[in-house]
C-alpha atoms as a PDB file:
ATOM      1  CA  UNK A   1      91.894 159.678 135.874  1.00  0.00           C
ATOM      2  CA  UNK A   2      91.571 156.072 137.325  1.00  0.00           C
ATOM      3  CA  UNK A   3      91.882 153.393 134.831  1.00  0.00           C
ATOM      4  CA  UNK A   4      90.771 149.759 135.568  1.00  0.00           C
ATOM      5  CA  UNK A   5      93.364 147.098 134.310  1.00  0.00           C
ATOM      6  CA  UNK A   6      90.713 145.295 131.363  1.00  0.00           C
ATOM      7  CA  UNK A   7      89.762 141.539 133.176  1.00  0.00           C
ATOM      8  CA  UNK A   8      92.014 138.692 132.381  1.00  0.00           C
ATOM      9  CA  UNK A   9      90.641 136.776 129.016  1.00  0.00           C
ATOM     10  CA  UNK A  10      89.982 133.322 129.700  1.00  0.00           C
ATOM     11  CA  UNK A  11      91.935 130.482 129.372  1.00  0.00           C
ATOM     12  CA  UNK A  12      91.030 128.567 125.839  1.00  0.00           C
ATOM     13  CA  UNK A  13      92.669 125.086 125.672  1.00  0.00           C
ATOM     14  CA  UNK A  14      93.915 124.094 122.050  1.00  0.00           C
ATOM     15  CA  UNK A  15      95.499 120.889 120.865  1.00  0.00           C
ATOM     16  CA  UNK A  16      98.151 121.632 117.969  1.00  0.00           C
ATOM     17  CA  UNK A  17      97.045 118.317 115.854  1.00  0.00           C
ATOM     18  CA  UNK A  18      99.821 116.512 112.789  1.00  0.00           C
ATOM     19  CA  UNK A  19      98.085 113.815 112.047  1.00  0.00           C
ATOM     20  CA  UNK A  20     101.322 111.654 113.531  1.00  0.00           C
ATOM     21  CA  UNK A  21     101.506 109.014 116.503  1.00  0.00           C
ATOM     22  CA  UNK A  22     102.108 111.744 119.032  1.00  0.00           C
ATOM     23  CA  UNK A  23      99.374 114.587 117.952  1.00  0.00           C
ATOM     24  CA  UNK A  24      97.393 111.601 117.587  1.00  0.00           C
ATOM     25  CA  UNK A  25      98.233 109.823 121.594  1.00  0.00           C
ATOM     26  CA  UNK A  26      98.247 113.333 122.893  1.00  0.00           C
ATOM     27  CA  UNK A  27      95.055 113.906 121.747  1.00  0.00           C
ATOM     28  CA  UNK A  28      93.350 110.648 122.657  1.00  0.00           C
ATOM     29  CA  UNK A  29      94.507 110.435 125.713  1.00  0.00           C
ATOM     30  CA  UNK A  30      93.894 114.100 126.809  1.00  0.00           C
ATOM     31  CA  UNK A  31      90.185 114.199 125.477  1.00  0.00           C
ATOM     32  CA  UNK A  32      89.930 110.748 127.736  1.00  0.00           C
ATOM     33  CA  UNK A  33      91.269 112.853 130.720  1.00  0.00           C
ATOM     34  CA  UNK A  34      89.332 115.656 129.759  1.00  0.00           C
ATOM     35  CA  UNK A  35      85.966 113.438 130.235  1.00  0.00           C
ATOM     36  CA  UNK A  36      86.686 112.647 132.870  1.00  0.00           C
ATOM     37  CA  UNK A  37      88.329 115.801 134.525  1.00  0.00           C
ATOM     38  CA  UNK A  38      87.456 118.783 132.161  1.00  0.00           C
ATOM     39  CA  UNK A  39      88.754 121.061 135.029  1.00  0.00           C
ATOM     40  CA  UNK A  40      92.269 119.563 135.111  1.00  0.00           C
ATOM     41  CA  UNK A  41      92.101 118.578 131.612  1.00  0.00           C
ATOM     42  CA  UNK A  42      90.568 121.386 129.672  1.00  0.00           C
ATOM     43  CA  UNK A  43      89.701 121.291 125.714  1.00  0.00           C
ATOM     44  CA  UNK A  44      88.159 123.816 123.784  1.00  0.00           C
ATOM     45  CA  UNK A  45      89.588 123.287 120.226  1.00  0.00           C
ATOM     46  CA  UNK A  46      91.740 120.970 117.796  1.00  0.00           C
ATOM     47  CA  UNK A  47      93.415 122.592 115.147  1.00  0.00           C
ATOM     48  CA  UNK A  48      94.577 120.497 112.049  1.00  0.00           C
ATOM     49  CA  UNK A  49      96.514 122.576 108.884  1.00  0.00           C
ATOM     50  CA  UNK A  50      96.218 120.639 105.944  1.00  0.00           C
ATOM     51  CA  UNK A  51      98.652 121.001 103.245  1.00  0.00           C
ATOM     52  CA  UNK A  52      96.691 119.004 100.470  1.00  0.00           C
ATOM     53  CA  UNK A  53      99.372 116.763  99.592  1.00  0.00           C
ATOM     54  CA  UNK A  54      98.876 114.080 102.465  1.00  0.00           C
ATOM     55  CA  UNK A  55      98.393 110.200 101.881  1.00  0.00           C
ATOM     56  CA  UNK A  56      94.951 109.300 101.087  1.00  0.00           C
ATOM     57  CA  UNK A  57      95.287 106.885 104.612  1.00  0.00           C
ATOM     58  CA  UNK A  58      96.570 110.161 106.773  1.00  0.00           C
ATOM     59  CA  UNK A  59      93.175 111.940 105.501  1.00  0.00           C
ATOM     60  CA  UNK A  60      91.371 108.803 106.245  1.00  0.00           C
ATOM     61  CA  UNK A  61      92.764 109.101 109.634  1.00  0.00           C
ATOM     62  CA  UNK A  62      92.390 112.902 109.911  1.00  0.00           C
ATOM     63  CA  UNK A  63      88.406 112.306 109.472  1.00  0.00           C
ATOM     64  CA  UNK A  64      88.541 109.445 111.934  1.00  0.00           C
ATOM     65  CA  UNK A  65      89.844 111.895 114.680  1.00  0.00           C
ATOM     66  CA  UNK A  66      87.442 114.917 113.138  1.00  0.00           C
ATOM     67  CA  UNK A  67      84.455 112.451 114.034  1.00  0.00           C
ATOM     68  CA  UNK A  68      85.847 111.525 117.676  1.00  0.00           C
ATOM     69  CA  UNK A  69      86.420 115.180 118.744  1.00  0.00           C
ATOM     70  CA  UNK A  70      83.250 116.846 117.720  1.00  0.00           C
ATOM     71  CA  UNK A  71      81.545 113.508 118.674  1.00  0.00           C
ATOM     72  CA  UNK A  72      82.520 114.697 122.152  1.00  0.00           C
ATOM     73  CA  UNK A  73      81.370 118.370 121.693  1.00  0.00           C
ATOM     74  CA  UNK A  74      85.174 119.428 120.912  1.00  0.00           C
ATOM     75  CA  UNK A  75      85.545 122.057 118.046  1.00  0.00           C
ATOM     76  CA  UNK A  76      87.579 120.810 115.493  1.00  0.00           C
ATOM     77  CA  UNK A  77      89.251 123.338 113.034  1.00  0.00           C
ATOM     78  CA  UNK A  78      90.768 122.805 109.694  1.00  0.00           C
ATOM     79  CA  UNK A  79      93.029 125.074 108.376  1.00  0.00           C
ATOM     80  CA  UNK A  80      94.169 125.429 104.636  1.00  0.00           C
ATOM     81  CA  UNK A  81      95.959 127.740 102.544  1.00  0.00           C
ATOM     82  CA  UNK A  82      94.011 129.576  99.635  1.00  0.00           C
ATOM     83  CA  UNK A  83      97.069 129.141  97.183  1.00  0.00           C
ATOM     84  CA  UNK A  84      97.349 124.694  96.984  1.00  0.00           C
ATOM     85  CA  UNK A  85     100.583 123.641  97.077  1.00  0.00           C
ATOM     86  CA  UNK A  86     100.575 122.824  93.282  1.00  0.00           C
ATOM     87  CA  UNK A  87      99.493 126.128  92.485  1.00  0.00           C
ATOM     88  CA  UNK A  88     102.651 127.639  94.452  1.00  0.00           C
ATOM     89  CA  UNK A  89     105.072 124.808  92.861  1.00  0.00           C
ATOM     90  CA  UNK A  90     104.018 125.098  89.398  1.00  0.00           C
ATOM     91  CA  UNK A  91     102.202 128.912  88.672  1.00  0.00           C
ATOM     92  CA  UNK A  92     103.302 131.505  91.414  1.00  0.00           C
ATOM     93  CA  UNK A  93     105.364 134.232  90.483  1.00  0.00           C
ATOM     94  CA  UNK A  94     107.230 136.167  93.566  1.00  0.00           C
ATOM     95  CA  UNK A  95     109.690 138.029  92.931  1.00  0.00           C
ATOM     96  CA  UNK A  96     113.177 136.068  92.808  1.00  0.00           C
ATOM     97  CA  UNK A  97     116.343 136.950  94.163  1.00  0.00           C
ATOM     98  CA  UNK A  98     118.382 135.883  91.563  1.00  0.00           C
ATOM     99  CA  UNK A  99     117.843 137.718  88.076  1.00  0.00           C
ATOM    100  CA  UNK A 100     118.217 134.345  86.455  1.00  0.00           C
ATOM    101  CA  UNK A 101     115.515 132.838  87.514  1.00  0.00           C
ATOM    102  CA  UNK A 102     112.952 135.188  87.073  1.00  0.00           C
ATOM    103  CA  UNK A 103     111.196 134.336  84.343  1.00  0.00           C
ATOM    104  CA  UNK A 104     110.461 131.086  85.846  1.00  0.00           C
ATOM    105  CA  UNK A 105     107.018 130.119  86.886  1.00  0.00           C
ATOM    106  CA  UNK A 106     106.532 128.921  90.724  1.00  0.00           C
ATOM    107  CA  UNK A 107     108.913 128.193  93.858  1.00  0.00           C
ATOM    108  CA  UNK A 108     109.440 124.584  92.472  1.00  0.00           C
ATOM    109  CA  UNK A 109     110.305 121.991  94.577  1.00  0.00           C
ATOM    110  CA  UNK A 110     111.409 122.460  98.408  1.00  0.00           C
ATOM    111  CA  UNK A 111     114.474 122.195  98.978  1.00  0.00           C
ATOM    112  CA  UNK A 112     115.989 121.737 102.740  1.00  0.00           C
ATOM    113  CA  UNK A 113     117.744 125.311 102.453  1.00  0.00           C
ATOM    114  CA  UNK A 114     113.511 127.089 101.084  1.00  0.00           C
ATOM    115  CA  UNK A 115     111.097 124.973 102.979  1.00  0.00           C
ATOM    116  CA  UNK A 116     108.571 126.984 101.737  1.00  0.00           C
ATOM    117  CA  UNK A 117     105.939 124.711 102.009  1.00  0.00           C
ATOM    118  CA  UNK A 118     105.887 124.843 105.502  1.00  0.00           C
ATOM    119  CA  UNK A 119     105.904 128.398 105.882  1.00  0.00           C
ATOM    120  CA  UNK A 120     103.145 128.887 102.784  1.00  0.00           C
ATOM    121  CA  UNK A 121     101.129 126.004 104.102  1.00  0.00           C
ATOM    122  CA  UNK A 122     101.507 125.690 107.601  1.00  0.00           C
ATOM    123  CA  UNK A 123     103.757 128.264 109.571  1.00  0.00           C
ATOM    124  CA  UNK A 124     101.785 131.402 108.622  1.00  0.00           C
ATOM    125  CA  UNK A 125      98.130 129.934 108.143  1.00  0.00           C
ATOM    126  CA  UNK A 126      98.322 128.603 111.538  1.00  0.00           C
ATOM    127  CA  UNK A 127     100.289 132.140 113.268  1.00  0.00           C
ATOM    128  CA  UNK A 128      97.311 133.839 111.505  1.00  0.00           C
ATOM    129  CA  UNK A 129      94.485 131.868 112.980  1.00  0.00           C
ATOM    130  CA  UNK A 130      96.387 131.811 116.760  1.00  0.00           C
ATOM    131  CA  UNK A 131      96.690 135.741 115.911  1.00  0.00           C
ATOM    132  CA  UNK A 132      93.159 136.298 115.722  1.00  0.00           C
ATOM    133  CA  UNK A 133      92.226 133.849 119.065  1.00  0.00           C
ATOM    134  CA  UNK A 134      94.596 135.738 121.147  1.00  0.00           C
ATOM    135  CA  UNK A 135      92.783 138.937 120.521  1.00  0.00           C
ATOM    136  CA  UNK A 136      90.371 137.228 122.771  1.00  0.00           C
ATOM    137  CA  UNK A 137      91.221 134.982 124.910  1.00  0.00           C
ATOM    138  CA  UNK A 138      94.357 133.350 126.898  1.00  0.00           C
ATOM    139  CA  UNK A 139      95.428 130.796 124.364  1.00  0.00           C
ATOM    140  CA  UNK A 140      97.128 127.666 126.030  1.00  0.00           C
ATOM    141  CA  UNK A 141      98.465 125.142 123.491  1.00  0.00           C
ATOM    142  CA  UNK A 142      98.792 121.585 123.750  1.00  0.00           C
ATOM    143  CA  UNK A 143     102.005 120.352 121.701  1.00  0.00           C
ATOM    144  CA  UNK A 144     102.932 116.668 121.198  1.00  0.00           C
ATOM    145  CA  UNK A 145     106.745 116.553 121.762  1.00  0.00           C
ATOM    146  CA  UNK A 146     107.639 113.058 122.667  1.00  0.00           C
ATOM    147  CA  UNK A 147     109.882 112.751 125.897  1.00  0.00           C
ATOM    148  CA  UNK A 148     112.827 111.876 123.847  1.00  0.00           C
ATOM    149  CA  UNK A 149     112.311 115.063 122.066  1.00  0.00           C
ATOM    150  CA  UNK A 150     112.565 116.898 125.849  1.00  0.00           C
ATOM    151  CA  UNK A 151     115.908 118.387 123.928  1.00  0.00           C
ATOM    152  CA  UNK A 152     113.562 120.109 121.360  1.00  0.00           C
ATOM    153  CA  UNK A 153     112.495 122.325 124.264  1.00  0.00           C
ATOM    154  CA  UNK A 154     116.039 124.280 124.453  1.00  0.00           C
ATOM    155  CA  UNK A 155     114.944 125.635 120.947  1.00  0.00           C
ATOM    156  CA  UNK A 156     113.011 129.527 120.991  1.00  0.00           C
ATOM    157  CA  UNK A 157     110.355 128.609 119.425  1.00  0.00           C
ATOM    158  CA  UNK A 158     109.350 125.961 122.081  1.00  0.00           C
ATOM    159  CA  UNK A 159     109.832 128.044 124.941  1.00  0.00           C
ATOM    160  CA  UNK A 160     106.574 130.339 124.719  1.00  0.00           C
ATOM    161  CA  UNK A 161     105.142 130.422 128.364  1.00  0.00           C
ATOM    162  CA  UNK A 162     101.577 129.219 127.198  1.00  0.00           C
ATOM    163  CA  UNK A 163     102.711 126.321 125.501  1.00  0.00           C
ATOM    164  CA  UNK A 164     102.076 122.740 127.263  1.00  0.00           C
ATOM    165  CA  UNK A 165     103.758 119.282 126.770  1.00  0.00           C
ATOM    166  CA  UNK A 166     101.932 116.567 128.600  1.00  0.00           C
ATOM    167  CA  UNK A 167     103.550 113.613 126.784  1.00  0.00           C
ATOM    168  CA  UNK A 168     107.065 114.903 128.238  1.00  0.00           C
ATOM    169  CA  UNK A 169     105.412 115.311 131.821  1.00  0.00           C
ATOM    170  CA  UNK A 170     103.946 111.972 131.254  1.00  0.00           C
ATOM    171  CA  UNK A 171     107.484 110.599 130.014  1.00  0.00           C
ATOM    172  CA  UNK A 172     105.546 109.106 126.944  1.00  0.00           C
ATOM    173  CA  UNK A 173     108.059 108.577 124.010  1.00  0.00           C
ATOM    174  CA  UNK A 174     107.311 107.988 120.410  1.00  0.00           C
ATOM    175  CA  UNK A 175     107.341 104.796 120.576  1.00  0.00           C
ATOM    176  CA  UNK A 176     105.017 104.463 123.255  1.00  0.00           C
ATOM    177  CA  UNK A 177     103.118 106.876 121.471  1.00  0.00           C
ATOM    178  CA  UNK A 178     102.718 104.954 118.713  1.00  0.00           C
ATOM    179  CA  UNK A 179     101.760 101.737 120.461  1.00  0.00           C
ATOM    180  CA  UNK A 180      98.766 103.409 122.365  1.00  0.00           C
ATOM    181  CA  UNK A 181      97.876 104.789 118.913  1.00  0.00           C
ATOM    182  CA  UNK A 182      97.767 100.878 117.196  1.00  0.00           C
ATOM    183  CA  UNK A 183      96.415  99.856 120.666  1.00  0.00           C
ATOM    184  CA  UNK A 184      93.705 102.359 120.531  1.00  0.00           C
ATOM    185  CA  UNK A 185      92.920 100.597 116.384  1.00  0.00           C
ATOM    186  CA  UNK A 186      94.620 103.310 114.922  1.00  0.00           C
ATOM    187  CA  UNK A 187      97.000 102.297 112.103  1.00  0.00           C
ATOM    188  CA  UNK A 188      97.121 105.062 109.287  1.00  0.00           C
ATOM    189  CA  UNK A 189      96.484 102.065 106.349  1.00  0.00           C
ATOM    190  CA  UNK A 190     100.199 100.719 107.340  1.00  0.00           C
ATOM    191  CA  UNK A 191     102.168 104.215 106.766  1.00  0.00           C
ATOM    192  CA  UNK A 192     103.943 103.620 110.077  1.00  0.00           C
ATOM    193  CA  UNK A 193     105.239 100.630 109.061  1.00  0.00           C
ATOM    194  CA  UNK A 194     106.916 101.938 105.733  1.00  0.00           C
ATOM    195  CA  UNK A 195     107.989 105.515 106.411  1.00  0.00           C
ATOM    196  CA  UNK A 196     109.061 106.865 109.508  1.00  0.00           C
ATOM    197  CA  UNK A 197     107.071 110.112 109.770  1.00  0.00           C
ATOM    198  CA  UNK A 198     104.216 110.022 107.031  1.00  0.00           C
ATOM    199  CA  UNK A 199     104.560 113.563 106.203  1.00  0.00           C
ATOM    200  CA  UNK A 200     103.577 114.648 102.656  1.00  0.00           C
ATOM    201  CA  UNK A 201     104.115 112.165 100.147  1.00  0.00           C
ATOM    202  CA  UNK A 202     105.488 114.403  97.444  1.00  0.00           C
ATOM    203  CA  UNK A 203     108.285 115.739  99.710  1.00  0.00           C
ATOM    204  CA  UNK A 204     112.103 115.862  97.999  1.00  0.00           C
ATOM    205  CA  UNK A 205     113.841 115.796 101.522  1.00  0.00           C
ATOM    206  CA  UNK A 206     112.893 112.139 102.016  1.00  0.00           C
ATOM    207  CA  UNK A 207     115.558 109.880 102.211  1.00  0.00           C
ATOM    208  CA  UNK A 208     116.395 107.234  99.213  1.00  0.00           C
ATOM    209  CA  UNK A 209     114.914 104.183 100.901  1.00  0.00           C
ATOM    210  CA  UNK A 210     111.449 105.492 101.502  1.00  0.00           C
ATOM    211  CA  UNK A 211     111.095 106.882  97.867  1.00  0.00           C
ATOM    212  CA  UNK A 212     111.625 103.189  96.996  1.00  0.00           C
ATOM    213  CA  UNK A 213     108.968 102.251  99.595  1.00  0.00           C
ATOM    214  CA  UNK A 214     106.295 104.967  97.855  1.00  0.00           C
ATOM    215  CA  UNK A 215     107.273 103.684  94.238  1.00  0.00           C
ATOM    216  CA  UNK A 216     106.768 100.393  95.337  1.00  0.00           C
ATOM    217  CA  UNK A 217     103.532 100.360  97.557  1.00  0.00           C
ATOM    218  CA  UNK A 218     102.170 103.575  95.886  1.00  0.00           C
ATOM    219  CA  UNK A 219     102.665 103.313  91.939  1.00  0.00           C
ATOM    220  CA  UNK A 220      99.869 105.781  91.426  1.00  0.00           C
ATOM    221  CA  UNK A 221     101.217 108.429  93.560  1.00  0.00           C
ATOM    222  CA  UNK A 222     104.701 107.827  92.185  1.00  0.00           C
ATOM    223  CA  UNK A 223     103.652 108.061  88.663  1.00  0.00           C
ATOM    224  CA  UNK A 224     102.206 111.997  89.349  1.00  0.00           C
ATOM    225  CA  UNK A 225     105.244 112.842  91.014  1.00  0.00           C
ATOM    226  CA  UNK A 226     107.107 111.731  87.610  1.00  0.00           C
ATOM    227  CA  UNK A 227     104.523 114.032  86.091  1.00  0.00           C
ATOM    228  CA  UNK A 228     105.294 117.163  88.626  1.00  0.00           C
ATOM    229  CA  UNK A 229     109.017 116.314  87.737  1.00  0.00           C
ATOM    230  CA  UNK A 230     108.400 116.822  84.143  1.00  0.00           C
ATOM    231  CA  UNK A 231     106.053 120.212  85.022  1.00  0.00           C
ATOM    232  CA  UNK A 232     108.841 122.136  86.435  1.00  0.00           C
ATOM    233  CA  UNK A 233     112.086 123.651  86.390  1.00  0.00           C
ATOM    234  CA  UNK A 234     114.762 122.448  89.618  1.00  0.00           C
ATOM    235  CA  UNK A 235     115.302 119.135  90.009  1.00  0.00           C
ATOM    236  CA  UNK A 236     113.460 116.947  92.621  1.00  0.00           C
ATOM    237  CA  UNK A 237     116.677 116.071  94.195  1.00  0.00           C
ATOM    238  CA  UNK A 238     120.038 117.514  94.345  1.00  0.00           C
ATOM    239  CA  UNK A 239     121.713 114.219  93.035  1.00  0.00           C
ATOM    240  CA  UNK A 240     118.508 113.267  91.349  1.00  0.00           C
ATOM    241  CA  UNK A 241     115.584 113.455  88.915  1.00  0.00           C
ATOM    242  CA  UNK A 242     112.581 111.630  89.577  1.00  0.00           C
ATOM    243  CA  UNK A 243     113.487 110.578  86.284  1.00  0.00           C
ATOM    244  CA  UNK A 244     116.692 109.358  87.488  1.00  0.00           C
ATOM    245  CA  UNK A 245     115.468 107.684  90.272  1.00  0.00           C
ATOM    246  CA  UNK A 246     113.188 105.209  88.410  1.00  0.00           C
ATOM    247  CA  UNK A 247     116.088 104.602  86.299  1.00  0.00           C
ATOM    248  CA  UNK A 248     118.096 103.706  89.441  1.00  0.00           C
ATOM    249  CA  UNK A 249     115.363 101.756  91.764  1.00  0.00           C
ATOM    250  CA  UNK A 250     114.184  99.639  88.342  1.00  0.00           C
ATOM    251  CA  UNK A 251     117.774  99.108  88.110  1.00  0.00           C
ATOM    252  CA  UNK A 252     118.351  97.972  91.610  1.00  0.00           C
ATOM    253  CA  UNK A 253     115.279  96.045  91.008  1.00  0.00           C
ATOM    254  CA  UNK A 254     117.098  94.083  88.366  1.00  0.00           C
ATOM    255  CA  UNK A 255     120.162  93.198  90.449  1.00  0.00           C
ATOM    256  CA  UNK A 256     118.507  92.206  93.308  1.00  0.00           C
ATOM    257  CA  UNK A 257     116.482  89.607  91.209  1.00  0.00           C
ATOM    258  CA  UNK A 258     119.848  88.720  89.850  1.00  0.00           C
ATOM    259  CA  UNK A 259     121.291  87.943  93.454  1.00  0.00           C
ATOM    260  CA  UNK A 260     123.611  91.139  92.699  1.00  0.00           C
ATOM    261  CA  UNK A 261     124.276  93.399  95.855  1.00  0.00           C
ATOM    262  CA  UNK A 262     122.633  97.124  95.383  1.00  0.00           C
ATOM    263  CA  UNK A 263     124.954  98.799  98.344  1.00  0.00           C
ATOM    264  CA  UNK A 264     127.002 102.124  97.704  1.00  0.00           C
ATOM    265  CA  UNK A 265     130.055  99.756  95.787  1.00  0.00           C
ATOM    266  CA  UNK A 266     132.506 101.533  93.440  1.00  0.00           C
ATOM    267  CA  UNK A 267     131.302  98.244  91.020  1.00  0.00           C
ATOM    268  CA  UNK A 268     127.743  99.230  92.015  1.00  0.00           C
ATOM    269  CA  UNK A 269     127.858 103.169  91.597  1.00  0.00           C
ATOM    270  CA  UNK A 270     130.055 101.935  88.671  1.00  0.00           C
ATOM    271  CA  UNK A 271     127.061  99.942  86.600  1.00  0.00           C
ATOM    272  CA  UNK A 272     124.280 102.604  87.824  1.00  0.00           C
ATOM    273  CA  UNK A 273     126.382 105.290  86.207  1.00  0.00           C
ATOM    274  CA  UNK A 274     126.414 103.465  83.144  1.00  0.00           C
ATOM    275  CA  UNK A 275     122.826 102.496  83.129  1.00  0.00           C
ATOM    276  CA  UNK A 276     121.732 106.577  83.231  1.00  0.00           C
ATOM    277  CA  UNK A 277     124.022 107.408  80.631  1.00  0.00           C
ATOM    278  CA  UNK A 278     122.489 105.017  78.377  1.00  0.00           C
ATOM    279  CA  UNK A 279     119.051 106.523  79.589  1.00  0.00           C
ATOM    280  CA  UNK A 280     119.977 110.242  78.510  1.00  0.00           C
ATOM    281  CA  UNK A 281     121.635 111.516  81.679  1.00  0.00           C
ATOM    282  CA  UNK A 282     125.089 111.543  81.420  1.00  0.00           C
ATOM    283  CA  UNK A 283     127.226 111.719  84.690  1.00  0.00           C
ATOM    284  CA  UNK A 284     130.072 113.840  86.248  1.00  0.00           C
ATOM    285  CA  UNK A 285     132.878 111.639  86.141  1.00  0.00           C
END
């Protein structure tokens, strides 16, 4: 018995949207094109996963887009995990690997080996909700990889067939990206300017000098992540505490004022061991 082949499903055009300078260009300039040319330039959806823990200017700016994109009859779509990212840090129980640490409560923090916040809050909330479009229709995905991120596109996960990357065919780079973004009178409340991606502000993997940039420029969000420090059971850092840290950047603080140099020094390293053993935290010699 003769079979038809079922029709082909539709295209459906979906931009993948961070919150960053390229999301944001991409998107800007696409729904600009798309105007103006929806047939070369389609746009059915924008997509935004929210992890809860994002700088009160990056939501700012997320609701700023929101307003632009269904201003111009564009679905927008936000995505967020039923378990907060507190609630998985602090209270979740899986079941742990090693015996030892069993009877702890939550994943803690991330670490760079168990990113599980991007797999709990991201990864699999979004592969669920592309899961359930592509039961219907042909799902083409707009991604924001800068053209000098072309190299990204060796990697597996960047090679799926329905993927597009119009900033690399229009050889825009992040820093052009972020220019058209401050052109275009978006600025993200100055985040750009201190931290060079404003992911979540909580994060343990950033380096040193930006934690001094959030302790200094956001006090209030520094002094909860002393509290999450104290509210858990792995440290924030490998080498550090939070604890630790505002031991160390008060301390730096100090020198600085004094005309005293604050650079990796066996005299520096020297006085900033001292300093946290007379806090409470002694120090591997």
């Amino acid at each position: 018995m003769y079979v038809p082949n079922p029709p082909p499903q539709p295209e459906y055009w979906v931009l993948s949207l961070s919150g960053g300078k390229d999301s944001t260009a991409l998107g800007l300039e696409w729904l600009k094109r798309h105007q103006q040319d929806p047939v070369t330039y389609p746009l059915h959806e924008v997509i935004y996963c929210d992890t809860g823990m994002e700088f009160p200017a990056m939501v700012e700016h997320i609701n700023r887009l929101e307003q632009i994109f269904t201003g111009a009859g564009i679905k927008f779509t936000r995505l967020k995990s039923e378990k907060s990212f507190e609630y998985l840090m602090f209270e979740y129980q899986p079941k742990k690997k090693n015996p030892e640490l069993q009877h702890l409560k939550g994943k803690s923090w991330p670490t760079s080996k168990v990113r599980w916040c991007t797999g709990e809050l991201k990864q699999k909330i979004v592969s669920r909700y592309f899961k359930q479009l592509r039961k219907q229709k042909t799902v083409i995905q707009l991604v924001a990889l800068a053209a000098d991120e072309e190299y990204r596109l060796e990697r597996k996960n960047n090679q799926d067939p329905n993927h597009r990357h119009p900033l690399i065919d229009w050889g825009w780079t992040e820093a052009d990206c972020l220019k058209y973004c401050y052109e275009a009178g978006f600025d993200w409340g100055g985040l750009y300017e201190l931290f060079r991606r404003p992911s979540c502000w909580c994060c343990p993997l950033q380096p040193l000098d930006e934690l001094r940039k959030l302790r200094k420029h956001f006090p209030d969000l520094w002094a909860k992540l002393l509290d999450m420090e104290h509210r858990t059971w792995n440290t924030f850092k490998e080498f550090y505490t939070v604890d630790q840290l505002e031991i160390r950047f008060a301390f730096e603080e100090e020198r600085l004022a004094a005309g005293l140099p604050i650079n990796r020094t066996r005299e520096f390293m020297s006085a900033l061991r001292k300093r946290l053993e007379e806090a409470g935290f002694p120090q591997n010699k």
